[in-house]
Protein backbone atom coordinates (compact mmCIF):
# COMPACT_ATOMS: atom_id res chain seq x y z
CA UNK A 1 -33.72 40.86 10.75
CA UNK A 2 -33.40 42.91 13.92
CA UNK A 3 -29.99 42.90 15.15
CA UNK A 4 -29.02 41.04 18.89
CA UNK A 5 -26.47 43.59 20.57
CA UNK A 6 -26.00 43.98 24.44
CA UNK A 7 -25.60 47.47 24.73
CA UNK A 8 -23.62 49.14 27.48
CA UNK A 9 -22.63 52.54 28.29
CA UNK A 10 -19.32 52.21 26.41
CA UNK A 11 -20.13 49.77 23.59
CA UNK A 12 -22.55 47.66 21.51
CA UNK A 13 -21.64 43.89 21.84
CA UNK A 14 -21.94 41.07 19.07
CA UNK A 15 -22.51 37.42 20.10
CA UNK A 16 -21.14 35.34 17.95
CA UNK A 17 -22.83 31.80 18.28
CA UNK A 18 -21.40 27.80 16.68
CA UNK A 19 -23.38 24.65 17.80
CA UNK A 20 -22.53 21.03 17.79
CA UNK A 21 -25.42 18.59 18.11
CA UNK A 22 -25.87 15.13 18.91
CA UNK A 23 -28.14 13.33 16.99
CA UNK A 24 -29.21 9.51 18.14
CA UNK A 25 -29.03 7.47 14.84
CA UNK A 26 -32.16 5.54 14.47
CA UNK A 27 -30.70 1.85 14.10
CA UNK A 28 -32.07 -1.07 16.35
CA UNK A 29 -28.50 -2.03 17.33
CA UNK A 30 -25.48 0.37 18.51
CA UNK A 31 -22.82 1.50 15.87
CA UNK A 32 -19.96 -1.08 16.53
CA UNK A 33 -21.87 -4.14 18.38
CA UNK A 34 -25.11 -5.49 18.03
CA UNK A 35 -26.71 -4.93 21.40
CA UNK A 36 -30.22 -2.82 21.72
CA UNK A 37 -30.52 0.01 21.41
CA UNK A 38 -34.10 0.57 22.77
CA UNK A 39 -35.06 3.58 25.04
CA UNK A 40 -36.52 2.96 28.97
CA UNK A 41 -35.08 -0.84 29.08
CA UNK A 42 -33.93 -1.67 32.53
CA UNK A 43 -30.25 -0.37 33.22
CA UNK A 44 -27.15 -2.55 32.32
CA UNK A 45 -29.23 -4.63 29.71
CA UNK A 46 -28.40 -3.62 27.03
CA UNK A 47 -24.66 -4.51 27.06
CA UNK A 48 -22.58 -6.41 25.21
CA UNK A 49 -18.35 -7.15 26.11
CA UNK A 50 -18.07 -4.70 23.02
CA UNK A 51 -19.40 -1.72 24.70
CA UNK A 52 -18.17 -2.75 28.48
CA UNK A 53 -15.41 -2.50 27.13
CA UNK A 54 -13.89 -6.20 27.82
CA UNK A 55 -10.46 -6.89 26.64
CA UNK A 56 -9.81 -8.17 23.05
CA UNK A 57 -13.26 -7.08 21.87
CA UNK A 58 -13.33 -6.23 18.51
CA UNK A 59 -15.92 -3.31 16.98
CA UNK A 60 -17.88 -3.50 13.75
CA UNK A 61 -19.08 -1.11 11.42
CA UNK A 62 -23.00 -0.84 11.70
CA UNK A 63 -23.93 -0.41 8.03
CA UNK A 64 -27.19 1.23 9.01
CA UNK A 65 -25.84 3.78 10.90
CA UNK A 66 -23.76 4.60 8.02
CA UNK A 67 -26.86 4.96 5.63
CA UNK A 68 -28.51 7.26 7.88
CA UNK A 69 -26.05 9.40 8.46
CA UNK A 70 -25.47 10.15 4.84
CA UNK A 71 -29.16 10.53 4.46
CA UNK A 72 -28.83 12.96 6.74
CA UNK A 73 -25.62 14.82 5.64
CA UNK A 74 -27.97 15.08 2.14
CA UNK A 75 -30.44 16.39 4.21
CA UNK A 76 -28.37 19.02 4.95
CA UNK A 77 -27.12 19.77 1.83
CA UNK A 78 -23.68 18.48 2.91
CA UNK A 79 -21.10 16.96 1.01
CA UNK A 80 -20.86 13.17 1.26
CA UNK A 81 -17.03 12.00 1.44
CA UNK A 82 -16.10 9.46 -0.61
CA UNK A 83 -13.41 8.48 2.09
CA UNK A 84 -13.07 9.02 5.82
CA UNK A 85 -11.74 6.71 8.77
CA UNK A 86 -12.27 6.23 12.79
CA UNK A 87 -10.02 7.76 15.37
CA UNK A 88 -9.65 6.99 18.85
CA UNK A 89 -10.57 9.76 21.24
CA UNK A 90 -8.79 9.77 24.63
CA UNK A 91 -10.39 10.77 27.91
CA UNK A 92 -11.18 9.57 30.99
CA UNK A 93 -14.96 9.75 32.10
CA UNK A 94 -16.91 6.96 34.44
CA UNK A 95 -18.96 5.89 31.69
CA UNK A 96 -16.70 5.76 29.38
CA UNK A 97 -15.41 1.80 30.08
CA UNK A 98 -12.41 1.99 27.54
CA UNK A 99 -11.48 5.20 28.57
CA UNK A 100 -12.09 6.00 24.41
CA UNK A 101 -14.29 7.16 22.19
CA UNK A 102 -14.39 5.68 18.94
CA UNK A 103 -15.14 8.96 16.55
CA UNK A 104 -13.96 10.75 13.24
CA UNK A 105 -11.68 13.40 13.57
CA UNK A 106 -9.28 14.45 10.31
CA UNK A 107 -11.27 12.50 7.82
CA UNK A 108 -15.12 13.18 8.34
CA UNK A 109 -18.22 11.68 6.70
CA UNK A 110 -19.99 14.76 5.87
CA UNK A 111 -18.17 17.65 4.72
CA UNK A 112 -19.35 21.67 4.31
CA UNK A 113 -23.56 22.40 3.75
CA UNK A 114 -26.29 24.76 4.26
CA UNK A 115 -29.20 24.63 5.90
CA UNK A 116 -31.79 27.63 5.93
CA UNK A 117 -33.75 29.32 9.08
CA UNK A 118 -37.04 31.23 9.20
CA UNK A 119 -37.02 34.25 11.73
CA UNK A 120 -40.09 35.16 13.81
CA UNK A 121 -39.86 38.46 11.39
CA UNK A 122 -40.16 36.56 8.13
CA UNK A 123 -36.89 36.93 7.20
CA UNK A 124 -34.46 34.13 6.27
CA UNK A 125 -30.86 33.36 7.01
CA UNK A 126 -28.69 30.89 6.21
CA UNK A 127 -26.33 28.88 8.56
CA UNK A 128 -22.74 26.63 7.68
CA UNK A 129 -22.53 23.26 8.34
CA UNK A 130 -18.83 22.60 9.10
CA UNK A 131 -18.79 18.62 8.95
CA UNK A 132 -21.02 15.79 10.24
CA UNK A 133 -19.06 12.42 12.00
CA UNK A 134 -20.29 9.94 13.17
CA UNK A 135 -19.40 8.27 16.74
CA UNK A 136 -20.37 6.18 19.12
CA UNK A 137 -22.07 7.21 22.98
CA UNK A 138 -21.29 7.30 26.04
CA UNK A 139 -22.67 6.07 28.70
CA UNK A 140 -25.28 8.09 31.69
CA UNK A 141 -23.56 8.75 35.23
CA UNK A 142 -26.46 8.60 37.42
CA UNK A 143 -25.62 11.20 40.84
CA UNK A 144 -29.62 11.61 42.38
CA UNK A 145 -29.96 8.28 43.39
CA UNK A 146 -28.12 8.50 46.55
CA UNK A 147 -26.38 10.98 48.55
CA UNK A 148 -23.00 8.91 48.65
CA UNK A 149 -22.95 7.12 45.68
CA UNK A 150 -23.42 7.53 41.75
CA UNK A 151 -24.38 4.95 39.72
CA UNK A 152 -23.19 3.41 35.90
CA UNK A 153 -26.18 2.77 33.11
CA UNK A 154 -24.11 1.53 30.47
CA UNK A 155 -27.37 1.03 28.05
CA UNK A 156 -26.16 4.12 25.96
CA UNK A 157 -22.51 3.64 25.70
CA UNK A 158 -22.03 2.65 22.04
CA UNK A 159 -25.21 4.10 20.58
CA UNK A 160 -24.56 5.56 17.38
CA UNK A 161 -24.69 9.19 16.94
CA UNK A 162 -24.25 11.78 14.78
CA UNK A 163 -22.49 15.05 15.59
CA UNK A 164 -23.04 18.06 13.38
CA UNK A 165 -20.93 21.13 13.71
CA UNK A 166 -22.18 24.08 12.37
CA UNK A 167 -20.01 27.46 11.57
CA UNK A 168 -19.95 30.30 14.15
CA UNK A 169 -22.98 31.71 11.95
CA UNK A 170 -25.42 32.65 15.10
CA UNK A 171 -25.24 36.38 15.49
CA UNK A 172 -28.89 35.47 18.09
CA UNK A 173 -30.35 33.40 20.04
CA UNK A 174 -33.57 33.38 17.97
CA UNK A 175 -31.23 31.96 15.32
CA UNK A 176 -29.92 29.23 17.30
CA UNK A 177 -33.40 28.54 18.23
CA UNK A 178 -35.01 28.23 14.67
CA UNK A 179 -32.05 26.18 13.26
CA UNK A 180 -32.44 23.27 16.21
CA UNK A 181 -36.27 23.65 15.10
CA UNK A 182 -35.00 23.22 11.51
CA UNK A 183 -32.55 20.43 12.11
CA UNK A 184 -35.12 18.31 14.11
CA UNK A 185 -37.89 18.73 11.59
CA UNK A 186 -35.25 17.35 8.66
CA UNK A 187 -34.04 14.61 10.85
CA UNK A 188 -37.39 13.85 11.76
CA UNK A 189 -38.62 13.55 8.48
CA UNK A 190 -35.81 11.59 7.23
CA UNK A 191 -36.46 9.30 9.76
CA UNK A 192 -32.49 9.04 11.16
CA UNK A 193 -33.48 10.87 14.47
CA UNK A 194 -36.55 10.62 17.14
CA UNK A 195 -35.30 14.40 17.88
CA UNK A 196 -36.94 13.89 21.38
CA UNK A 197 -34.69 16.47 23.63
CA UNK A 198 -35.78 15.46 26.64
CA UNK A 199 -34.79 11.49 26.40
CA UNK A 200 -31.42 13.01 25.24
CA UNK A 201 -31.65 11.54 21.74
CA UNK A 202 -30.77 15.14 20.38
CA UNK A 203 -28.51 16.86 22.55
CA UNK A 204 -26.52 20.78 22.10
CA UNK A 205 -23.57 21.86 22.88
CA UNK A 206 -23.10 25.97 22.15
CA UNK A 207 -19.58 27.76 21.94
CA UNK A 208 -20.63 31.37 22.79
CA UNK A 209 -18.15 34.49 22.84
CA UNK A 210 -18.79 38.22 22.33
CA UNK A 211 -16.79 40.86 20.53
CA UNK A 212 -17.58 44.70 20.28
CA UNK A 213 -20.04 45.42 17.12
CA UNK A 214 -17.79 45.42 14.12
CA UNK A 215 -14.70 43.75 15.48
CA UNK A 216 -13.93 40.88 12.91
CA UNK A 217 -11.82 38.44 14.87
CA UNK A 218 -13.25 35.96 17.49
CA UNK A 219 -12.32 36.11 21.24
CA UNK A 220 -11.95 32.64 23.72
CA UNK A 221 -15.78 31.18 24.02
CA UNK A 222 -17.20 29.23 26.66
CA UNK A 223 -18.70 25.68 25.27
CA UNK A 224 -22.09 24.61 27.43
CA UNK A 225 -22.21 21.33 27.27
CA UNK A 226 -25.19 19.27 26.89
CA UNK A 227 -28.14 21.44 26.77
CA UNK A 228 -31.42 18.80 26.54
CA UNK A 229 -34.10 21.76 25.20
CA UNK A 230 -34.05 24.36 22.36
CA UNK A 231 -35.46 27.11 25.09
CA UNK A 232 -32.52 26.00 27.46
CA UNK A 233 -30.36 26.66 24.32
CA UNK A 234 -31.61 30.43 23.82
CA UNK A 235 -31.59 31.12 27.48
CA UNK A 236 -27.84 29.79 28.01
CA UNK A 237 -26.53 32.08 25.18
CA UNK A 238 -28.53 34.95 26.20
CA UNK A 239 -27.13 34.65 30.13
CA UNK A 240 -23.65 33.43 28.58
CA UNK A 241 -23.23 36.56 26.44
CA UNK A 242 -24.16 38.87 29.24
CA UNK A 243 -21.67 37.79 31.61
CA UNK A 244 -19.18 37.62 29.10
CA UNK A 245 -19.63 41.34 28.71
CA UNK A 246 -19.94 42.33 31.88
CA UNK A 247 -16.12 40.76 32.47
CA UNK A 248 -15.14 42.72 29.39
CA UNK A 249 -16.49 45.85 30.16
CA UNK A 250 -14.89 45.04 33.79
CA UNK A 251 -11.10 44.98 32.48
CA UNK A 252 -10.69 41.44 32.71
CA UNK A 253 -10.65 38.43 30.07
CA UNK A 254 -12.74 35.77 29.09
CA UNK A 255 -11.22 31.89 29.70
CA UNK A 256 -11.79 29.73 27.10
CA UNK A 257 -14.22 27.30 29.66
CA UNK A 258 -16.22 24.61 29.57
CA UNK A 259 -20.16 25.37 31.52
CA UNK A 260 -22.82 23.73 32.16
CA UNK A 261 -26.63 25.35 31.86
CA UNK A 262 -28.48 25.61 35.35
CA UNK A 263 -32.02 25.65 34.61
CA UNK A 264 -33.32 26.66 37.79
CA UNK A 265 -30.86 29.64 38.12
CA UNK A 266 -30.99 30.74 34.22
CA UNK A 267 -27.23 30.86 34.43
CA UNK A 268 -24.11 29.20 33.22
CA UNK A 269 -21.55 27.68 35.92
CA UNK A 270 -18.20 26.75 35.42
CA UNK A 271 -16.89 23.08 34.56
CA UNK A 272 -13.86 22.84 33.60
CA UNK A 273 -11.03 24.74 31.29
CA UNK A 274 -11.37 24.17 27.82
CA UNK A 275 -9.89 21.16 26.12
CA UNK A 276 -7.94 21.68 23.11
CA UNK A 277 -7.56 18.73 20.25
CA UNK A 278 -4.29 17.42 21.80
CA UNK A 279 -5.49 16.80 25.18
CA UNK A 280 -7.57 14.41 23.01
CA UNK A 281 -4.70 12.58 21.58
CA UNK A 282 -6.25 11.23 18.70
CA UNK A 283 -4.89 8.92 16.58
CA UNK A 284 -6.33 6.47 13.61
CA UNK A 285 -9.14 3.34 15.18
CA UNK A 286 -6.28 0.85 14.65
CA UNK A 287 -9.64 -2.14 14.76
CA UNK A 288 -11.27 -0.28 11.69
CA UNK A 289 -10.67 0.38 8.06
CA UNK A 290 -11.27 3.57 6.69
CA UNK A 291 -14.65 4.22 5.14
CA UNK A 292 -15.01 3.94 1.43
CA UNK A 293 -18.31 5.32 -0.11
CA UNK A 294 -18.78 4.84 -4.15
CA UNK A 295 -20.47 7.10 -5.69
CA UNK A 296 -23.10 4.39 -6.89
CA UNK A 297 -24.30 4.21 -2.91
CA UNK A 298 -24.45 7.45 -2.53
CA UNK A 299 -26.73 8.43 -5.16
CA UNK A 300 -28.61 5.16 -4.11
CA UNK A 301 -29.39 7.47 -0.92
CA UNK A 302 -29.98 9.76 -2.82
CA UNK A 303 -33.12 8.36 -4.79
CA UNK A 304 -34.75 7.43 -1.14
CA UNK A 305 -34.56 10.96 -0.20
CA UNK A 306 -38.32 12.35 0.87
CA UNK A 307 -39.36 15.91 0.22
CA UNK A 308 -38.09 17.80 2.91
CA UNK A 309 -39.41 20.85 4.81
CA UNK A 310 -38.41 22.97 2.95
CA UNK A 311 -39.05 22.24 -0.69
CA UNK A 312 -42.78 21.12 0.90
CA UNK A 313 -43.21 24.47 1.95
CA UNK A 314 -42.40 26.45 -1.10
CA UNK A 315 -44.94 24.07 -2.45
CA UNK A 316 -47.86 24.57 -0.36
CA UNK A 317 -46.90 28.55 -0.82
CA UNK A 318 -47.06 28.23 -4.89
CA UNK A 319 -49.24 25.72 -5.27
CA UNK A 320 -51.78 25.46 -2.59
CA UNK A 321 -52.50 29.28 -1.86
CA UNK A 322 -51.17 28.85 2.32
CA UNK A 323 -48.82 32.19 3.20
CA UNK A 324 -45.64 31.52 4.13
CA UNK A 325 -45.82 31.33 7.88
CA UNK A 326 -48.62 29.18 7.54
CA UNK A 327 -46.65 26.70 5.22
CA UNK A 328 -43.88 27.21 7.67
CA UNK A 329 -45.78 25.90 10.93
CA UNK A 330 -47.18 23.36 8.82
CA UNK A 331 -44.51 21.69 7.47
CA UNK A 332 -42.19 21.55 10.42
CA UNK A 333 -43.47 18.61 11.54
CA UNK A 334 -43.83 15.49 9.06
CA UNK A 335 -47.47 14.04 10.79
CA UNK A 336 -48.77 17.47 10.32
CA UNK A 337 -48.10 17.92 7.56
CA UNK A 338 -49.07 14.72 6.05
CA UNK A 339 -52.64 15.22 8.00
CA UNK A 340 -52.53 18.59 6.18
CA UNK A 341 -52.59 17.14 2.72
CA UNK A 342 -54.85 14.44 3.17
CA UNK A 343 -57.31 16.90 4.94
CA UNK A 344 -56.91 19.70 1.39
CA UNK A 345 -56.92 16.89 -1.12
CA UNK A 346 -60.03 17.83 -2.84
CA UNK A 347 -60.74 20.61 -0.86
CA UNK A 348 -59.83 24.64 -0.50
CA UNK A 349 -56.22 24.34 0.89
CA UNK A 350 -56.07 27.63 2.17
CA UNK A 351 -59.50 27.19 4.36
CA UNK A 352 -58.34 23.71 5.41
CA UNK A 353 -54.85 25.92 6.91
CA UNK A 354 -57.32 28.10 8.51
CA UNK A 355 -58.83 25.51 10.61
CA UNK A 356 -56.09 23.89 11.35
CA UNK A 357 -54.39 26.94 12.85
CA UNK A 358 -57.31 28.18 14.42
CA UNK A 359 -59.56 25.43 16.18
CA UNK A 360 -58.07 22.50 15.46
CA UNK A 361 -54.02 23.27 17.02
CA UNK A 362 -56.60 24.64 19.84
CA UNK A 363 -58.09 21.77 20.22
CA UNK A 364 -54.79 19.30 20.68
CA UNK A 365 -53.32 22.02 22.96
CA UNK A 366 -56.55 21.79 25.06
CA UNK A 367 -57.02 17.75 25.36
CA UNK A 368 -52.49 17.78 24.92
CA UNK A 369 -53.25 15.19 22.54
CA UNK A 370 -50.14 14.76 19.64
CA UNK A 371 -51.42 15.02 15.64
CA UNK A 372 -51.36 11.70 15.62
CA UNK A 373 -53.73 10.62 18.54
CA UNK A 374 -55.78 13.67 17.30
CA UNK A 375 -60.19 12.34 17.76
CA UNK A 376 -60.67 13.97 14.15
CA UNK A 377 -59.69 13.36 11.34
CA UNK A 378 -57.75 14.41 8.76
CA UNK A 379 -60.66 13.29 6.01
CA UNK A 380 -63.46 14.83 8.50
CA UNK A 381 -61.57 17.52 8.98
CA UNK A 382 -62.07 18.12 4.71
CA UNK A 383 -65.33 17.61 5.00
CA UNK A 384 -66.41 20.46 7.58
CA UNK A 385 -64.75 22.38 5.61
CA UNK A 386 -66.37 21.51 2.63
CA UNK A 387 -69.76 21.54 4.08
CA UNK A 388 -69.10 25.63 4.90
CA UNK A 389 -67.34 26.33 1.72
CA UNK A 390 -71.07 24.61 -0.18
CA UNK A 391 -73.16 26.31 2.18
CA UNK A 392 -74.67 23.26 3.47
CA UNK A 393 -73.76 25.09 7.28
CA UNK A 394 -72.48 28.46 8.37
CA UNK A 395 -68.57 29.38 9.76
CA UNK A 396 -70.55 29.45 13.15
CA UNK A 397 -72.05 26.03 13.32
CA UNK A 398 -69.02 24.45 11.91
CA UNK A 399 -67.39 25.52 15.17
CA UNK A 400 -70.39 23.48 17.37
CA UNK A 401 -70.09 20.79 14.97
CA UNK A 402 -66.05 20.66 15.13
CA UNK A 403 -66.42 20.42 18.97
CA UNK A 404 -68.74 17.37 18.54
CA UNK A 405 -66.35 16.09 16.44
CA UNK A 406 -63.36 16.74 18.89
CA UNK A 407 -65.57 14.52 21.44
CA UNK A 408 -66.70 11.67 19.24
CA UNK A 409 -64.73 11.63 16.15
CA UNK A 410 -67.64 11.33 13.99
CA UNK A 411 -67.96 12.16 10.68
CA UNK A 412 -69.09 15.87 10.17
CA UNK A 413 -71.99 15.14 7.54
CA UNK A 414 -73.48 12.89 9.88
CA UNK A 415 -73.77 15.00 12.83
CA UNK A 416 -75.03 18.08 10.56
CA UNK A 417 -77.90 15.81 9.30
CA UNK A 418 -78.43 13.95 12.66
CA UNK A 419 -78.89 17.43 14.19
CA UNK A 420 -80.35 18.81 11.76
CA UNK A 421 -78.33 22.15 11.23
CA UNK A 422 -78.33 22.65 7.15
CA UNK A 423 -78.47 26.10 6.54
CA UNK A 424 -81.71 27.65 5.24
CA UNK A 425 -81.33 28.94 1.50
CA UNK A 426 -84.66 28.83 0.19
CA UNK A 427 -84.88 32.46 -0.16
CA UNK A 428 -88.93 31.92 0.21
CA UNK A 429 -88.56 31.13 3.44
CA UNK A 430 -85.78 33.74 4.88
CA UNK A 431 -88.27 36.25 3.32
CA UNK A 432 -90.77 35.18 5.31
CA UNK A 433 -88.76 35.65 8.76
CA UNK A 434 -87.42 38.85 7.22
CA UNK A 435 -91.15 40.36 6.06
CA UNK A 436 -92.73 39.31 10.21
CA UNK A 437 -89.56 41.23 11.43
CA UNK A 438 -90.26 44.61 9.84
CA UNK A 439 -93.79 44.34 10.06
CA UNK A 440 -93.32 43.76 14.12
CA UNK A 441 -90.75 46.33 14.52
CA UNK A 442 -91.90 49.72 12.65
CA UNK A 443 -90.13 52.03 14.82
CA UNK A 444 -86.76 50.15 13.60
CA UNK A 445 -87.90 50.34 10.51
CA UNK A 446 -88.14 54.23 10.61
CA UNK A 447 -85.12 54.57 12.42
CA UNK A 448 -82.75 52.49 9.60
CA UNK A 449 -84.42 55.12 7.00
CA UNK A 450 -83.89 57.97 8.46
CA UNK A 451 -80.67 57.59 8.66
CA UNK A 452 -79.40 55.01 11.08
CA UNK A 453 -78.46 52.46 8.93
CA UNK A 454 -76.17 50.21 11.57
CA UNK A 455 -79.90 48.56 12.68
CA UNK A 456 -78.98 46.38 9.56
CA UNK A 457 -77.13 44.63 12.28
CA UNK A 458 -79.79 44.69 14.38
CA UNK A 459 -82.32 43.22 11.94
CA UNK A 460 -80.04 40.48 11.11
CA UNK A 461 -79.10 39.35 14.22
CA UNK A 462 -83.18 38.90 14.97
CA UNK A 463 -83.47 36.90 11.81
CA UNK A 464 -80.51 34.58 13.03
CA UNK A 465 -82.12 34.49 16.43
CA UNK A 466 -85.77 33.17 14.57
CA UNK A 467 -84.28 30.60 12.17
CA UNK A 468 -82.23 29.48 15.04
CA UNK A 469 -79.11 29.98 13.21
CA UNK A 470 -79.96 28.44 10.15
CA UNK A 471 -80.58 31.20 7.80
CA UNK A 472 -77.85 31.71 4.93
CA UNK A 473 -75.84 35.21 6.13
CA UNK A 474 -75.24 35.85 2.67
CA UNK A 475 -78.89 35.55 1.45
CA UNK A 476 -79.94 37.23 5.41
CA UNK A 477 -77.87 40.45 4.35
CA UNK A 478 -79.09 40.55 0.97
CA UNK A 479 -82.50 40.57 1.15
CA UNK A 480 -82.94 42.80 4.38
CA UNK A 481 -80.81 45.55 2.60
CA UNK A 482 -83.41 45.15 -0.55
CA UNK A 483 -86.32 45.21 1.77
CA UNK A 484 -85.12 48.39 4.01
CA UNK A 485 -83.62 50.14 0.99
CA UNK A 486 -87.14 50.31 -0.21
């Protein structure tokens, strides 16, 4: 992989990169009360005395939440722990009612994993998963609503959520980039995570520091808190690092801070100084047990587990003929790549890839339609390309017929007969067209034997024209080479 160093005029700087992202658990209630947990409901409805925080409220343990957070630490090749336990988190913020979060400090669910990255230059790397907790929300401080006043939704304090803390492993912010790719795809295809960025269902924080190239320890980082967008992500290491550096290479020293991304500026902006664990105070949830897990459940888990990206990949690679980036694109998302089999079963793989890079990712990005609103479908997508691979219509009129299909949805075989735009093979009748052509063009003719053999080109292209596309290319070539060869 090409390297990521800021070069100056007296030194090559490393970035050195560790993330921590929120995940949303999917679970219709929040992790210690049973109120909704539904997206876009009207603010303040969603709240029960649990998560406002009302005095002598007790929590409870949302099993679900549990279960899809080890799903998810499997996912990730993680570790399950057999035992772990709450701790109370201590800070003051407006939308915090209790003034606490309820989280998992000493004793996490998820332990140490791996998860693997594809580079744009087809190499691979692979990045440390540090631990996985689980937690509950906060709440959304509202500040554009007036220019006084801010305002309290309390409809996300208590949501479950799962934060994963990876090792400083980045050495890019490509690699940032693919591994928040990676992590939604395996969330989304576990089904424990919507991954949707922008309603802040996955959410990024990213400690960023620099060091000269082939220094070993780390220096103080700046954490940016709360970046909604894997772009956002990239840019806010990429602008972090550099100013970073240029305090280095100024004299002066880094502060271990606490940013925030501005999007409109490309820049990071100062928040606050860094907390450190004891300005935290944590100490053990006194209202909750600790978390026992047998190792019966956990394998349980285990058996539900779907085929993740992945392991799908490598199989579409060995099994189905597709290259590697093609498998890659494929499979990160779970409705593609579910449309993807369905449209191959019984039909060349590697052509049905083809299309589906070519016109038909063309055609969402055109009409902005998702996979799963897409007007063909996956079995008529199998079927055009069945109907070129048996001749039945050439590459070039599959295209016309795909875009009737992008408008109506109808089935490919139908429009091809309706239409009327089966391909000519009767070799009878191509020789025919081909025998009027010579005869009506003798100068040509000459020409091609003397020497100037690209009027094959020609020749064919006039055929095409008479048969009004219909003539078999194969058979076209063929027999006009015979003809002028002789």
């Amino acid at each position: 992989m090409a390297e990521y160093i800021i070069e100056t005029a007296n030194n090559k700087w490393e970035v050195v990169v560790g993330l921590e992202i929120h995940c949303q658990i999917i679970s219709k209630s929040k992790i210690f009360s049973p109120s909704s947990t539904e997206f876009g409901d009207e603010p303040n409805t969603n709240v029960s005395f649990i998560d406002a925080g009302m005095p002598g409220m007790l929590p409870t343990l949302n099993r679900e939440c549990v279960h899809q957070a080890v799903k998810t630490g499997l996912g990730l090749n993680a570790k399950i722990n057999n035992y772990s336990e709450f701790s109370r988190k201590n800070y003051f913020y407006a939308d915090m009612p209790t003034n606490y979060q309820i989280t998992q400090y000493r004793y996490p669910l998820v332990g140490e994993g791996i998860v693997t990255v594809d580079l744009s230059d087809g190499t691979s790397r692979e990045i440390g998963i540090e631990r996985m907790h689980i937690e509950q929300d906060a709440g959304k401080s509202i500040h554009d609503l007036s220019p006084t006043k801010s305002f309290i939704d309390l409809n996300r304090a208590g949501v479950g959520l799962m934060e994963i803390v990876t090792k400083p492993d980045f050495r890019s912010p490509e690699e940032a980039g693919a591994f928040l790719r990676k992590l939604r795809s395996i969330v989304r295809y576990l089904g424990t995570c919507d991954g949707n960025m922008d309603e802040g269902s996955m959410r990024c924080d990213a400690s960023i520091s620099v060091r000269p190239l082939g220094e070993q320890s780390l220096r103080n980082r700046a954490e940016i808190k709360n970046v909604n967008s894997v772009k956002f992500v990239m840019q806010a290491i990429e602008s972090e690092a550099k100013r970073q550096v240029e305090i280095y290479e100024s004299g002066g020293t880094v502060e271990q801070q606490t940013c925030r991304f501005d999007q409109v500026s490309g820049t990071t902006k100062f928040m606050r100084k860094k907390e450190y664990a004891d300005d935290y105070r944590y100490f053990p949830e006194p209202d909750l047990q600790p978390l026992i897990l047998t190792d019966e459940y956990i394998n349980k888990i285990k058996e539900e587990m779907v085929e993740l990206p992945d392991v799908k990949k490598k199989r579409f690679v060995e099994q189905l003929g597709l290259t590697a980036y093609d498998a890659m694109v494929i499979c990160e998302n779970k409705e593609t790549a579910e449309f993807f089999e369905k449209a191959a079963e019984g039909h060349d793989a590697k052509k049905v890839a083809n299309w589906m890079m070519g016109d038909f990712f063309a055609m969402l990005n055109k009409k902005r339609l998702d996979i799963t609103q897409s007007p063909v479908s996956a079995e008529n997508l199998g079927k055009l390309v069945e109907l070129v691979s048996k001749n039945v219509i050439s590459g070039k009129t599959a295209k016309d017929v795909f875009e009737i299909m992008a408008e109506t949805g109808e089935n490919p075989e139908k429009i091809v007969e309706e239409k009327g735009l089966k391909q000519v093979t009767d070799t009878a009748e191509i020789e025919a067209i081909i025998d009027k052509i010579i005869a009506d063009n003798p100068e040509n003719v000459a020409a091609y034997k003397s020497g100037k053999t690209n009027l094959c080109g020609w020749f064919v292209g006039q055929i095409m024209k008479v048969s009004q596309g219909k003539a078999n290319p194969a058979i076209v070539n063929k027999l006009i080479r015979e003809k002028l060869d002789n």
